[in-house]
Structure formats: structure tokens, C-alpha cells
N, C-alpha and C. Protein backbone atom coordinates (compact mmCIF):
# COMPACT_ATOMS: atom_id res chain seq x y z
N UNK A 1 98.54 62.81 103.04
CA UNK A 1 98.08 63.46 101.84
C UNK A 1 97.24 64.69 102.18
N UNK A 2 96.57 64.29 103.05
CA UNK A 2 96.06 65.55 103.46
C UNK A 2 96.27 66.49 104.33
N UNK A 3 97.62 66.38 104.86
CA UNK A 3 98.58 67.48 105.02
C UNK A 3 99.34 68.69 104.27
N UNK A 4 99.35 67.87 103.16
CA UNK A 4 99.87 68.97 102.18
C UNK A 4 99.09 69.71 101.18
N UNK A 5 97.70 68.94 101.48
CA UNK A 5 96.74 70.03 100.57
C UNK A 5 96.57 71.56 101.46
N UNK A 6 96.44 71.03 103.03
CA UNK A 6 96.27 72.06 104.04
C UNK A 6 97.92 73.05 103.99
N UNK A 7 99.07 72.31 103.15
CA UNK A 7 100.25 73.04 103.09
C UNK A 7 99.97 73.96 101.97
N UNK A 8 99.67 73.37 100.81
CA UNK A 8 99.07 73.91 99.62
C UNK A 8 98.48 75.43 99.92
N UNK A 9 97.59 74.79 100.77
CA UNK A 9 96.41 76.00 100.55
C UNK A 9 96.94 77.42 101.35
N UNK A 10 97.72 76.79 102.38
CA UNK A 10 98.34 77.78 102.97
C UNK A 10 99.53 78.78 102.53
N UNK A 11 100.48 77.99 101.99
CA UNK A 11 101.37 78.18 101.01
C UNK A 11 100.57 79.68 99.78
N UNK A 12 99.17 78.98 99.74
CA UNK A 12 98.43 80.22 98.85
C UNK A 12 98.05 81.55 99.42
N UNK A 13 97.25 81.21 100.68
CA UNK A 13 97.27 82.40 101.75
C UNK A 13 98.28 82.97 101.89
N UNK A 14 99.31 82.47 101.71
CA UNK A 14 100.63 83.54 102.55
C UNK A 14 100.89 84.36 101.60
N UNK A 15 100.77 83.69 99.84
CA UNK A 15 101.63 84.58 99.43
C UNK A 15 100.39 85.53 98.50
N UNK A 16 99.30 85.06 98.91
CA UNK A 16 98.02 86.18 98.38
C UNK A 16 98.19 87.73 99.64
N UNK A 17 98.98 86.74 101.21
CA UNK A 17 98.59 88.29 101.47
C UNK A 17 99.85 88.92 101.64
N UNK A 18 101.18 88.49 101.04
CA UNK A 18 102.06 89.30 100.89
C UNK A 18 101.88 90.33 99.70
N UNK A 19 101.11 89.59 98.13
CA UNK A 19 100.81 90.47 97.58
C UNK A 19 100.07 91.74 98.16
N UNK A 20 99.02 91.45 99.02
CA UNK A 20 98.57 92.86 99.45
C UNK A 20 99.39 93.45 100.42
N UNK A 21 99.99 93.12 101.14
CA UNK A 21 100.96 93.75 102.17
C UNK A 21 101.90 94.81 101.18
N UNK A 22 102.61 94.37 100.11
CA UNK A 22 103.23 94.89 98.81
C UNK A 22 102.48 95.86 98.43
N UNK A 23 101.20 95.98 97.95
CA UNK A 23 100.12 96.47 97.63
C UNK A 23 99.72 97.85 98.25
N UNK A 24 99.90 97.40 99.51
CA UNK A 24 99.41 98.82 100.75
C UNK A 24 100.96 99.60 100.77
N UNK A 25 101.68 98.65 101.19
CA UNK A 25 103.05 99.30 101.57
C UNK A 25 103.37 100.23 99.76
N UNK A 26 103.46 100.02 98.68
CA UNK A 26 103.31 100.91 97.56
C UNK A 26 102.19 102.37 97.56
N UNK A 27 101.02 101.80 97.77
CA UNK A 27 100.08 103.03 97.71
C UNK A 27 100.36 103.68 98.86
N UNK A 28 101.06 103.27 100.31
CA UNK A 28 101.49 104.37 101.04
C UNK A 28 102.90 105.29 100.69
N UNK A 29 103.80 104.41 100.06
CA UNK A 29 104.95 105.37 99.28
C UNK A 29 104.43 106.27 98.52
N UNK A 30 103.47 105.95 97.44
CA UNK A 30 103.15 107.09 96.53
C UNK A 30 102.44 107.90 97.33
N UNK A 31 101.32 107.72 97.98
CA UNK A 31 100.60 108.82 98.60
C UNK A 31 101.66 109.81 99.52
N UNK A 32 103.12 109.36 99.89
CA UNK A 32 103.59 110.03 100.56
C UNK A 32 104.47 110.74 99.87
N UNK A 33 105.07 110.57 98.41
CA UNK A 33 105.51 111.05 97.61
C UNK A 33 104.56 112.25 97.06
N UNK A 34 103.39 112.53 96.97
CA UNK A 34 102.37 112.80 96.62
C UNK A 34 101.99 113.90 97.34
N UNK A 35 102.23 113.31 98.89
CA UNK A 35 101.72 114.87 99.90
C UNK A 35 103.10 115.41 99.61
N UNK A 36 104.07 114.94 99.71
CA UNK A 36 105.94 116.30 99.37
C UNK A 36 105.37 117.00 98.31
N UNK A 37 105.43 116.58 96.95
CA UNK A 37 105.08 117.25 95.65
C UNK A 37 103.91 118.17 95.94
N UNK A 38 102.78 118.16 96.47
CA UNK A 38 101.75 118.94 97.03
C UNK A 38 102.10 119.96 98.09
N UNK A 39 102.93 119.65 99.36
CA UNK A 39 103.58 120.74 100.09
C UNK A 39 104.23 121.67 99.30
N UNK A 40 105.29 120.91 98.00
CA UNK A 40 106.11 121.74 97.38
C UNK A 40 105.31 122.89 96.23
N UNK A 41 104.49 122.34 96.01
CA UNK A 41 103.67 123.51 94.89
C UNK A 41 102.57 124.44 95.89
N UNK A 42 102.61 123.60 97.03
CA UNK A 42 101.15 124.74 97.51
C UNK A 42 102.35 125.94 98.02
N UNK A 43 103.40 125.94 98.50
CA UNK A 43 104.49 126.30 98.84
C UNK A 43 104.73 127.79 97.74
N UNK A 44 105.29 127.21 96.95
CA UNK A 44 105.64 128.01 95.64
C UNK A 44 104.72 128.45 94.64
N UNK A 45 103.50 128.00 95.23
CA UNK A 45 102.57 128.60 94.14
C UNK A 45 102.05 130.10 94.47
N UNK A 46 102.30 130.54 95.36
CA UNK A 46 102.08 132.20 95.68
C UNK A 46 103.15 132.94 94.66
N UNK A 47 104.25 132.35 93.97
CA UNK A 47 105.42 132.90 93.30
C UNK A 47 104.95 132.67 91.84
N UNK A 48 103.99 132.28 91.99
CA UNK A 48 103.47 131.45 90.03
C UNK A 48 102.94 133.22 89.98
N UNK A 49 102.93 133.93 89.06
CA UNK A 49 102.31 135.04 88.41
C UNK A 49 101.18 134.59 87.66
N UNK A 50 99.69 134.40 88.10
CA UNK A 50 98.88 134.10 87.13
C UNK A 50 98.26 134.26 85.87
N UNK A 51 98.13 133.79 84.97
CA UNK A 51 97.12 133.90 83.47
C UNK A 51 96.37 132.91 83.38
N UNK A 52 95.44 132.71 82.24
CA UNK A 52 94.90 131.78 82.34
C UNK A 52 94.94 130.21 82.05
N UNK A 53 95.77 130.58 81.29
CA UNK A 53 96.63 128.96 80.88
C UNK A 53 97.18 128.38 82.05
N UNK A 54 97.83 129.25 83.14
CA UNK A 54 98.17 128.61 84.02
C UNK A 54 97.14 128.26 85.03
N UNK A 55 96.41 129.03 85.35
CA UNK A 55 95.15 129.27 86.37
C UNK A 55 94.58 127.31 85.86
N UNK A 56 94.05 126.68 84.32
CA UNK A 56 93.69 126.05 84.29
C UNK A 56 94.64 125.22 84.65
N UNK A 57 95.89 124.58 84.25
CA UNK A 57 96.66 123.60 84.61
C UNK A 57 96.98 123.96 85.77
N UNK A 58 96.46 124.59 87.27
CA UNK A 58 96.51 124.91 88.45
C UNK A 58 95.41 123.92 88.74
N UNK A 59 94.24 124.17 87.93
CA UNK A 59 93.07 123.52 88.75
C UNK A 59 93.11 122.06 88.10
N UNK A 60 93.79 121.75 86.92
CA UNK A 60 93.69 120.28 86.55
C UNK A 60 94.57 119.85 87.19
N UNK A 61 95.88 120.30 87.64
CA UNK A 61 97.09 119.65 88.71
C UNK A 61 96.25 119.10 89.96
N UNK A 62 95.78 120.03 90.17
CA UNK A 62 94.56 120.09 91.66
C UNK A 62 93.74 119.07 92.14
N UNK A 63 92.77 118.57 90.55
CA UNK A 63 92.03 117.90 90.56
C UNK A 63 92.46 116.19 90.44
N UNK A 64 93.67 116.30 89.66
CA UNK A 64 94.12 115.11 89.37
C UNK A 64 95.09 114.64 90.87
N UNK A 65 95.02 115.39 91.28
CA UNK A 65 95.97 114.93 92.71
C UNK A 65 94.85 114.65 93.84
N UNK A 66 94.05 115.46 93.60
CA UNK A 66 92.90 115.12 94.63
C UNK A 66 92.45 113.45 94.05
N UNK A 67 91.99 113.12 92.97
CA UNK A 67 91.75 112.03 92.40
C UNK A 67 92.52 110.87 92.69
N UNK A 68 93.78 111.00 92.71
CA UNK A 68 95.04 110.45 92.91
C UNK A 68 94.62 109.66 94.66
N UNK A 69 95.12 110.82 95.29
CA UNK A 69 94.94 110.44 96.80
C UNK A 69 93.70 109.87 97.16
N UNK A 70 92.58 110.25 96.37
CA UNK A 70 90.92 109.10 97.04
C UNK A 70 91.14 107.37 96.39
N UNK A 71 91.97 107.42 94.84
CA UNK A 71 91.82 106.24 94.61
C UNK A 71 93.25 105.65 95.59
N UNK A 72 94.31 106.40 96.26
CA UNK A 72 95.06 105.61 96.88
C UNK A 72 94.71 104.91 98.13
N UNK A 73 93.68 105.93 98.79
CA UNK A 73 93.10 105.32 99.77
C UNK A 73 92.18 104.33 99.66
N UNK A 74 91.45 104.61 98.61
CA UNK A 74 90.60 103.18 98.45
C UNK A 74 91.41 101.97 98.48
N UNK A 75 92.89 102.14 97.80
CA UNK A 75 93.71 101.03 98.00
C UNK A 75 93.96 100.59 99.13
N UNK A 76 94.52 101.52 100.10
CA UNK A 76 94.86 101.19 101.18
C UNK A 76 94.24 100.34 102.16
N UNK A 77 92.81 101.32 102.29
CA UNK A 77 91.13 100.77 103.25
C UNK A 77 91.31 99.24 102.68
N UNK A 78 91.15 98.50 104.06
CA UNK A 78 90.70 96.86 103.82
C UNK A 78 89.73 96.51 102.76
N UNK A 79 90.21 95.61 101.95
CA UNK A 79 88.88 95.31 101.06
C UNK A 79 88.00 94.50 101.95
N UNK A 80 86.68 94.93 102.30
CA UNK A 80 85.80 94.45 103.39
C UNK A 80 84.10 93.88 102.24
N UNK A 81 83.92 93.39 102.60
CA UNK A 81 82.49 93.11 101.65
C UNK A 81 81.11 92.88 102.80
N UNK A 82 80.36 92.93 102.76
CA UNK A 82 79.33 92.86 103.74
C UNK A 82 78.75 91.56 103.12
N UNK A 83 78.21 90.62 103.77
CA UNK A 83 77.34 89.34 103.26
C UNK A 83 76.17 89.63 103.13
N UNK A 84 76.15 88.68 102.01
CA UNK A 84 74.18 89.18 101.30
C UNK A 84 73.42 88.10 101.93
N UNK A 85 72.66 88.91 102.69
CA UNK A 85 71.16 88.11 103.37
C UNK A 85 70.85 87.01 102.04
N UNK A 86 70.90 85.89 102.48
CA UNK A 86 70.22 85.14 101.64
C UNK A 86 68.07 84.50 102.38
N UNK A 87 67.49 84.42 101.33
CA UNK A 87 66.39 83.81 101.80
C UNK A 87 66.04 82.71 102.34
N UNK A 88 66.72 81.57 102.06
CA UNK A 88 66.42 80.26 102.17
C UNK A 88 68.35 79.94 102.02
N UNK A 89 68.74 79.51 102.96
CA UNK A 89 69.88 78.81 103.14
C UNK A 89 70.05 77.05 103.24
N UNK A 90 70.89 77.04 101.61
CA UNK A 90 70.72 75.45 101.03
C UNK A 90 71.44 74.53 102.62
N UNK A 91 71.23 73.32 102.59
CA UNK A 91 71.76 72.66 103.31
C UNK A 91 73.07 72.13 102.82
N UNK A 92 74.19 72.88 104.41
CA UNK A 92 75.64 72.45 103.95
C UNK A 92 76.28 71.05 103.52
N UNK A 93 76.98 70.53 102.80
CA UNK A 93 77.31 69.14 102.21
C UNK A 93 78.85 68.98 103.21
N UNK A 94 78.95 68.23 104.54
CA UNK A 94 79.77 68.21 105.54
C UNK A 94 81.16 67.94 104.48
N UNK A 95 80.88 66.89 103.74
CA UNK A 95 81.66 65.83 103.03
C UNK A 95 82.40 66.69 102.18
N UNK A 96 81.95 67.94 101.54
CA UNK A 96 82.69 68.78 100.55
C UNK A 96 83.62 69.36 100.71
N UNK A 97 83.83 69.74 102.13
CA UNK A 97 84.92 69.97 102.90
C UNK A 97 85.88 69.46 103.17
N UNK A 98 85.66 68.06 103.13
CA UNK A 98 86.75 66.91 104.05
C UNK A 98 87.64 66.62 103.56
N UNK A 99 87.36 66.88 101.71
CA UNK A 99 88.70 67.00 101.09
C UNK A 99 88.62 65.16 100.13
């Protein structure tokens, strides 16, 4: 019986970290979709004739792509957490573990 809780639980690990494997492997497609579309306008944008209507949807294209690529990377970067100093550390209960 208590083999298959340890199957259980594992069974959960695997497929929590395929979701993120899915997860990274997506935010690296788009971010790479993302730098083409960006080569392609920084490219052709010497051929744009400027005014100001365009000048602004130049700098909101700009900004929203810059935005784009920091929140993809945040995706990407390991979700890492640092542990909080505790003051007084309760005494562990062995038994809570054992299942």
C-alpha cells in the first residue's frame, strides 16, 4: 500500500514537470518568433517614411515587445524561491511523514 502512494505521488511529479517542460519549451517558441518579427521591422523600418501617428505606434510596437520578451523570460528563469529564516523552528513530527 505504500508503494503506490510513493507511485501516486510520483506519477504527480512527472506530470507537474512536464507541464513546465511544455511551459519553457512554448515561451522559447514565442520569444523566438518574436526576435524574427523584430529583425523583420528593425530591418524595414528605415523604409517607413515618418509622421506622427506612425512615430507613436513605432514606440508602442517597441514597448510592447520589449514587455513581451522580459515577461517571457521571467517564464523561462527557474521558478527559484529563497527560504524564510524562521525564529524558533517547531519540532518535526517523524510520524507525519511515514504515511
Amino acid at each position: 500500500m505504500n508503494n503506490n502512494n510513493f507511485k501516486a505521488l510520483f506519477q504527480v511529479l512527472s506530470s507537474e514537470q512536464q507541464i513546465l517542460m511544455r511551459t519553457d519549451q512554448k515561451a522559447f517558441t514565442l520569444l523566438s518568433i518574436l526576435g524574427v518579427f523584430m529583425v523583420f521591422f528593425i530591418i524595414h523600418f528605415l523604409k517607413i517614411q515618418m509622421d506622427w501617428m506612425r512615430f507613436i505606434l513605432v514606440i508602442v510596437y517597441f514597448v510592447a515587445a520589449f514587455l513581451t520578451i522580459v515577461y517571457l523570460v521571467l517564464v523561462i528563469v527557474p521558478r527559484v524561491r529563497t527560504d524564510k529564516v524562521k525564529e524558533e523552528n517547531p519540532e518535526i513530527n517523524a510520524t507525519f511523514f511515514g504515511g
